[in-house]
N, C-alpha and C. Protein backbone atom coordinates (compact mmCIF):
# COMPACT_ATOMS: atom_id res chain seq x y z
N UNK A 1 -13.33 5.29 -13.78
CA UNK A 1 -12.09 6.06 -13.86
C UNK A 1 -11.84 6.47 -15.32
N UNK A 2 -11.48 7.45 -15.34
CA UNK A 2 -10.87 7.94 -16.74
C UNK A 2 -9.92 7.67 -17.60
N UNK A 3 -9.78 7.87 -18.85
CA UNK A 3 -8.82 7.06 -19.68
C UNK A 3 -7.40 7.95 -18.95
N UNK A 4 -6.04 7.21 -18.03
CA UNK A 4 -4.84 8.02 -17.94
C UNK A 4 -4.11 7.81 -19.21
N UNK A 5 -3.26 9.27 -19.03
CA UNK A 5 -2.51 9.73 -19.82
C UNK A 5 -1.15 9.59 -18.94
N UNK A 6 -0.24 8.32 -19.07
CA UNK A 6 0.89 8.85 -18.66
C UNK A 6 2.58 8.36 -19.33
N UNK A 7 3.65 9.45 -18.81
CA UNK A 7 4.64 9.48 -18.94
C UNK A 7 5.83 9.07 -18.23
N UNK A 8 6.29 7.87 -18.86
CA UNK A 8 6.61 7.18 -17.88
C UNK A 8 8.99 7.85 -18.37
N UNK A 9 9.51 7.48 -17.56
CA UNK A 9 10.66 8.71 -18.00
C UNK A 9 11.63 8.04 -17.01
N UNK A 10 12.90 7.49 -17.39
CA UNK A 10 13.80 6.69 -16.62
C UNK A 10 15.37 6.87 -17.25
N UNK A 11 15.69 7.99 -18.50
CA UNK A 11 17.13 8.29 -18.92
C UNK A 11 17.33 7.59 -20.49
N UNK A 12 17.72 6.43 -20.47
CA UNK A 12 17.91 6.32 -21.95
C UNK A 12 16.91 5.49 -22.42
N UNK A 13 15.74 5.13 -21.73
CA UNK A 13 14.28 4.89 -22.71
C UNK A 13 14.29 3.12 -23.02
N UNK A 14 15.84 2.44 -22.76
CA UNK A 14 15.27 0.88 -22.94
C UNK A 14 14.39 0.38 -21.43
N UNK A 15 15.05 0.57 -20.31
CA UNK A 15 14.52 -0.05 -18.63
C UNK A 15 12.59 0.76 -19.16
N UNK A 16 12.49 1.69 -19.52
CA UNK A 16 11.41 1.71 -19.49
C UNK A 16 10.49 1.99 -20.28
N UNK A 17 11.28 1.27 -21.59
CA UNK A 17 10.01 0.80 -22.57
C UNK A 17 9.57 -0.27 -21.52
N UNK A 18 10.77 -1.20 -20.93
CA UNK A 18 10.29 -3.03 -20.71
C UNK A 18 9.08 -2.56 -19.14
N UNK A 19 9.16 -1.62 -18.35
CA UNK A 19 8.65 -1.11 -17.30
C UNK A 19 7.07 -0.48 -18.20
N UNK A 20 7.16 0.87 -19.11
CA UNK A 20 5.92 0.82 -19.74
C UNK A 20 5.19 -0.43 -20.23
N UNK A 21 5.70 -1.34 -21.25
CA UNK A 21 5.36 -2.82 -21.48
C UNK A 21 4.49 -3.63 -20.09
N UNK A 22 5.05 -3.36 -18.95
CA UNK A 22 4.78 -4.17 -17.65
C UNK A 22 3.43 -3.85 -17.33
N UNK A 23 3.43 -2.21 -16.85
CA UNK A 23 2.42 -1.66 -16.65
C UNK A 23 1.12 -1.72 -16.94
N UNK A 24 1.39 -1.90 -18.30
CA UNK A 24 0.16 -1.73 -20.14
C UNK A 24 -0.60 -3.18 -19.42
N UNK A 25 0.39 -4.27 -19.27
CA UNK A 25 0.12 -5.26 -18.89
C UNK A 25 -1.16 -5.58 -18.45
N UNK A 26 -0.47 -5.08 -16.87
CA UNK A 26 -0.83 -5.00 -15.21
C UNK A 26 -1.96 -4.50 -15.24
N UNK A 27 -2.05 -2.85 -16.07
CA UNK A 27 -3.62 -2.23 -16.51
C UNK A 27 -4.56 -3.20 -17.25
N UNK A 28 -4.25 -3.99 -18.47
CA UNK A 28 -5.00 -4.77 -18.99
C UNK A 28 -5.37 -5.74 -18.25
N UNK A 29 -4.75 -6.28 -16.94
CA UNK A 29 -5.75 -7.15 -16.60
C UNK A 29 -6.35 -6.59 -15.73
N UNK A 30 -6.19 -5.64 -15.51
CA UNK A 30 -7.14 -5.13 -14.07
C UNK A 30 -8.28 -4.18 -15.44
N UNK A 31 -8.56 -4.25 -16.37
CA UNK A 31 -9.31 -3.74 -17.21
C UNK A 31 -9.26 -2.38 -17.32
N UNK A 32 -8.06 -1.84 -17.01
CA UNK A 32 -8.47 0.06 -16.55
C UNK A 32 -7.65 0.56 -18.24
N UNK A 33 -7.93 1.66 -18.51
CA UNK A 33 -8.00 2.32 -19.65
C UNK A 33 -6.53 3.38 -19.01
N UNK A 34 -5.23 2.91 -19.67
CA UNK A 34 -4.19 3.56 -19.20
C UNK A 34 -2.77 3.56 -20.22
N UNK A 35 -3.01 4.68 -20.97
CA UNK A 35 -1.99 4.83 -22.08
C UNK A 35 -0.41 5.29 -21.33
N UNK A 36 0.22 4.02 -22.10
CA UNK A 36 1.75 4.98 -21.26
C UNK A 36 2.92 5.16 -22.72
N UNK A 37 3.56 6.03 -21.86
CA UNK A 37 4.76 5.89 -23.43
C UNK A 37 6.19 6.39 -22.42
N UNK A 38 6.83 5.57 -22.83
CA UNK A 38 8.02 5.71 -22.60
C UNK A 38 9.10 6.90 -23.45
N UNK A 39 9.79 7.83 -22.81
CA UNK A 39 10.41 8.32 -23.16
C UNK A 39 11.83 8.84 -22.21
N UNK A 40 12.59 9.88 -23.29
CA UNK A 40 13.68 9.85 -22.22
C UNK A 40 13.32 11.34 -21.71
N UNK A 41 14.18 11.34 -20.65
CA UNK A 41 13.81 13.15 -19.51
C UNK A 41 13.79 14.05 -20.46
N UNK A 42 14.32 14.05 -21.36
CA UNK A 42 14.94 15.69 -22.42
C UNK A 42 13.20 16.13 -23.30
N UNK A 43 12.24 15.02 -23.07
CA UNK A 43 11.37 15.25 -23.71
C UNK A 43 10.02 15.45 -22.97
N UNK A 44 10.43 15.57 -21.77
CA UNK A 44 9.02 15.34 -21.23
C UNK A 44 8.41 17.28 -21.71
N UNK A 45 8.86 17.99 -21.26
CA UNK A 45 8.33 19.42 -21.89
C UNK A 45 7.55 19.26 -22.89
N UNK A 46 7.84 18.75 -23.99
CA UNK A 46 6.91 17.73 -25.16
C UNK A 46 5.83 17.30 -25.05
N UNK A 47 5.37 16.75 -23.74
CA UNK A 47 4.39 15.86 -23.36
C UNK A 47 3.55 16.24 -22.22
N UNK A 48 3.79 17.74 -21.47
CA UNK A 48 3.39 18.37 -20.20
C UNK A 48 1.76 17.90 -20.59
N UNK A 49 1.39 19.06 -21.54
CA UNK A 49 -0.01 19.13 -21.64
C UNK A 49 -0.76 18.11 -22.13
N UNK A 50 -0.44 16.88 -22.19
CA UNK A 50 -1.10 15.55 -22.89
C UNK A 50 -1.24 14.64 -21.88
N UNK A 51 -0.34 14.82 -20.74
CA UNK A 51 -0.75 13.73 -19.43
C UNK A 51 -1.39 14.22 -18.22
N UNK A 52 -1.54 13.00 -17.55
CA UNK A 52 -1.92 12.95 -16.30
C UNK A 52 -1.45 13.02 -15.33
N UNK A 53 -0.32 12.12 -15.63
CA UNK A 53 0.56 11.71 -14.72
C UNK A 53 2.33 11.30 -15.63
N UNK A 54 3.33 12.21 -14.42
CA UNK A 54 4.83 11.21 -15.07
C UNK A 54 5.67 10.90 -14.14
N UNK A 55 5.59 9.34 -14.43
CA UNK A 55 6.30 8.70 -13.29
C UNK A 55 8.54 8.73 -13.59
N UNK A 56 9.02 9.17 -12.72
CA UNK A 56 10.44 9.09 -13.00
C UNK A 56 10.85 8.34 -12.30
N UNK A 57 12.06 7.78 -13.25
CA UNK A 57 12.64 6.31 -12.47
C UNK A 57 13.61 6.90 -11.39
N UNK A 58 13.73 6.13 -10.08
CA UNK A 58 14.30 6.29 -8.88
C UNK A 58 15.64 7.23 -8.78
N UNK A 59 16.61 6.56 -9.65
CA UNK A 59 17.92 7.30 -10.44
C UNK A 59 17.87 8.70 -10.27
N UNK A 60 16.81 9.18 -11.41
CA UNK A 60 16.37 10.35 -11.82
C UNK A 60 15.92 11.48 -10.82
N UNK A 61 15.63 11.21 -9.31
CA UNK A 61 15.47 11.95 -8.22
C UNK A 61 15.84 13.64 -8.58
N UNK A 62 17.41 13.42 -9.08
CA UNK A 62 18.01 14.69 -8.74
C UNK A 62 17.01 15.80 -10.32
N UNK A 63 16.43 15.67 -11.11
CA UNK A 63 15.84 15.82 -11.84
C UNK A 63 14.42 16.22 -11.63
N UNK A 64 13.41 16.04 -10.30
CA UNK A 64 12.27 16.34 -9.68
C UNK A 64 12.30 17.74 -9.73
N UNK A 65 13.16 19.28 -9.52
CA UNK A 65 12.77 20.24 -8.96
C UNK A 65 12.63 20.87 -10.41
N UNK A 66 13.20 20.47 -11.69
CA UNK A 66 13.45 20.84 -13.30
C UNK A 66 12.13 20.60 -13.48
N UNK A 67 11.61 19.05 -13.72
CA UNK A 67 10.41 18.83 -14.18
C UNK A 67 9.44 19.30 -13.18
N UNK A 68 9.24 19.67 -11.69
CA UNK A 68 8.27 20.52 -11.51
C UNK A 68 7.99 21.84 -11.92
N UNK A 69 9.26 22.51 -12.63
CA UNK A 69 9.30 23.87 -13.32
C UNK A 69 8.34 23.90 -14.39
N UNK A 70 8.73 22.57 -15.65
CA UNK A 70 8.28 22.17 -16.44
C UNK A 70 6.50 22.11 -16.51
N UNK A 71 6.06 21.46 -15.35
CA UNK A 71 5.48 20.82 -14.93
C UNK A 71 4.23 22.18 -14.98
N UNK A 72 5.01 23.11 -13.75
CA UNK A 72 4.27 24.57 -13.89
C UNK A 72 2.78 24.15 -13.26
N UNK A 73 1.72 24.90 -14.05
CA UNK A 73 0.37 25.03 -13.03
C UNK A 73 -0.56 23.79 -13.65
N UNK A 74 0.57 22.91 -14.58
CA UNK A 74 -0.82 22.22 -15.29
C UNK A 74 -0.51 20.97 -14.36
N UNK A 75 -2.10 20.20 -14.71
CA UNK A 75 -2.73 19.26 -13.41
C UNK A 75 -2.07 17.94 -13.79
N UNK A 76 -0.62 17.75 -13.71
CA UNK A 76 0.14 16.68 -14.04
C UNK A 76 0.73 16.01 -12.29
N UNK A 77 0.42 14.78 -12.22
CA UNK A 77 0.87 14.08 -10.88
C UNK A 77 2.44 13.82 -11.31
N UNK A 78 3.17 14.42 -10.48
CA UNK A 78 4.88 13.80 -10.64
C UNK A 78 4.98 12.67 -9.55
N UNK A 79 5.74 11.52 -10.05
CA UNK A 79 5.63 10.16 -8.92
C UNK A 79 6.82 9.94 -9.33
N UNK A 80 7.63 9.88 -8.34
CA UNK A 80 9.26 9.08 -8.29
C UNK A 80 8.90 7.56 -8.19
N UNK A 81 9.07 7.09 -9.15
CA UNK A 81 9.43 5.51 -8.73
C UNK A 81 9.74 5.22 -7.83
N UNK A 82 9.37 3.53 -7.00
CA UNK A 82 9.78 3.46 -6.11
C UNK A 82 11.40 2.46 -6.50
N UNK A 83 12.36 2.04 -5.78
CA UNK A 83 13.73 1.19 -6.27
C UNK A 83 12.93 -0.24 -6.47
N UNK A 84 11.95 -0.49 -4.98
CA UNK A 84 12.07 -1.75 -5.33
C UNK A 84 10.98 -2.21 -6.07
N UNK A 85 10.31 -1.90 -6.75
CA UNK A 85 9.95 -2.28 -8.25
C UNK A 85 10.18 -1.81 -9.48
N UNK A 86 11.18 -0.99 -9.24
CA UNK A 86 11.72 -0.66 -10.34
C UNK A 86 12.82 -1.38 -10.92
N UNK A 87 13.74 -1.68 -10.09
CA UNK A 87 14.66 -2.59 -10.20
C UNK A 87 14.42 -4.25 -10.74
N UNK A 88 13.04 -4.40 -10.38
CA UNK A 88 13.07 -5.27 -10.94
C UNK A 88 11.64 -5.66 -12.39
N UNK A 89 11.27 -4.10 -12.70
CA UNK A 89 10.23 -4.10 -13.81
C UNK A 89 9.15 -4.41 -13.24
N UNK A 90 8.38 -4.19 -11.92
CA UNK A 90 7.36 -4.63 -12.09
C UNK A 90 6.22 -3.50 -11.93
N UNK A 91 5.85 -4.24 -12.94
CA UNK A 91 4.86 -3.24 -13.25
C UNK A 91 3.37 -3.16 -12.60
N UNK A 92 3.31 -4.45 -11.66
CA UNK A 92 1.93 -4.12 -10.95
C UNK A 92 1.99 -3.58 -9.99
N UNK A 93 3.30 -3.75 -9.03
CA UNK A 93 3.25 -3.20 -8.07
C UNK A 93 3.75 -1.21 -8.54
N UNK A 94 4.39 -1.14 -9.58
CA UNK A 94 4.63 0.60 -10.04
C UNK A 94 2.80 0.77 -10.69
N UNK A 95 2.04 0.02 -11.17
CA UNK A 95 0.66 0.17 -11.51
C UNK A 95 -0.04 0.77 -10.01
N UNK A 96 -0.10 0.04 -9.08
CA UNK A 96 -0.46 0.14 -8.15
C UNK A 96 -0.26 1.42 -7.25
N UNK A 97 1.11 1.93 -7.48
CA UNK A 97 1.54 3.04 -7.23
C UNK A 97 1.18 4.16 -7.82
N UNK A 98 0.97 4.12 -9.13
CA UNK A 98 0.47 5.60 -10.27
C UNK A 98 -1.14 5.33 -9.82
N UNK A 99 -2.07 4.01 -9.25
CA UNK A 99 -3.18 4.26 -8.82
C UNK A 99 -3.78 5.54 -7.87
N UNK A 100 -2.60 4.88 -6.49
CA UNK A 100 -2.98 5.53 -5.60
C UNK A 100 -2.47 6.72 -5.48
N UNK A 101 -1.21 6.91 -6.16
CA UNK A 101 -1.36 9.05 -6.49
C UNK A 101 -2.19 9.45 -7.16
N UNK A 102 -2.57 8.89 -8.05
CA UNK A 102 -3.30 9.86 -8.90
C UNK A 102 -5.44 9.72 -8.30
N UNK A 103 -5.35 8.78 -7.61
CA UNK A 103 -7.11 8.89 -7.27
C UNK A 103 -7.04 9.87 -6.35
């Protein structure tokens, strides 16, 4: 698998530094090559052409039809978080999730 590029995006950037943190984790032990960075929504336009994939936290729903504008023709996976690992940071089971969209 290839090194991912992703953007992980949940409003004011603390829930998901500790959610990016989880992830980084979850990837390191499963050995997979998976850069994430946390940021807030106002920036993802910033970051279109550098990822793979950007996961938005559950909340953020009403925000999906903007960032697919954003998003446009380039080969970026958009993934809504799911609540119940989001709610509680975990990052293997949201790992598990950016797996199977994006293979």
């Amino acid at each position: 698998m290839k090194k991912l590029n992703v953007l992980l995006v949940c409003g004011s950037g603390a829930s998901s530094g500790f959610m990016a943190a989880n992830i980084r984790k979850a990837a390191a032990e499963k050995g997979l090559d998976i850069k994430i960075t946390a940021r807030g929504e106002s920036e993802i336009e910033n970051y279109i052409d550098d990822i793979d994939a950007l996961m938005v936290g559950p909340h953020l729903a009403y925000i999906l039809d903007e960032v697919e504008e954003f998003v446009g023709d380039a080969p970026v996976k958009v993934i809504l978080m799911k609540p119940e690992y989001y709610a509680i940071l975990n990052g293997k089971q949201a790992l598990d999730h950016l797996l199977e969209e994006v293979q």
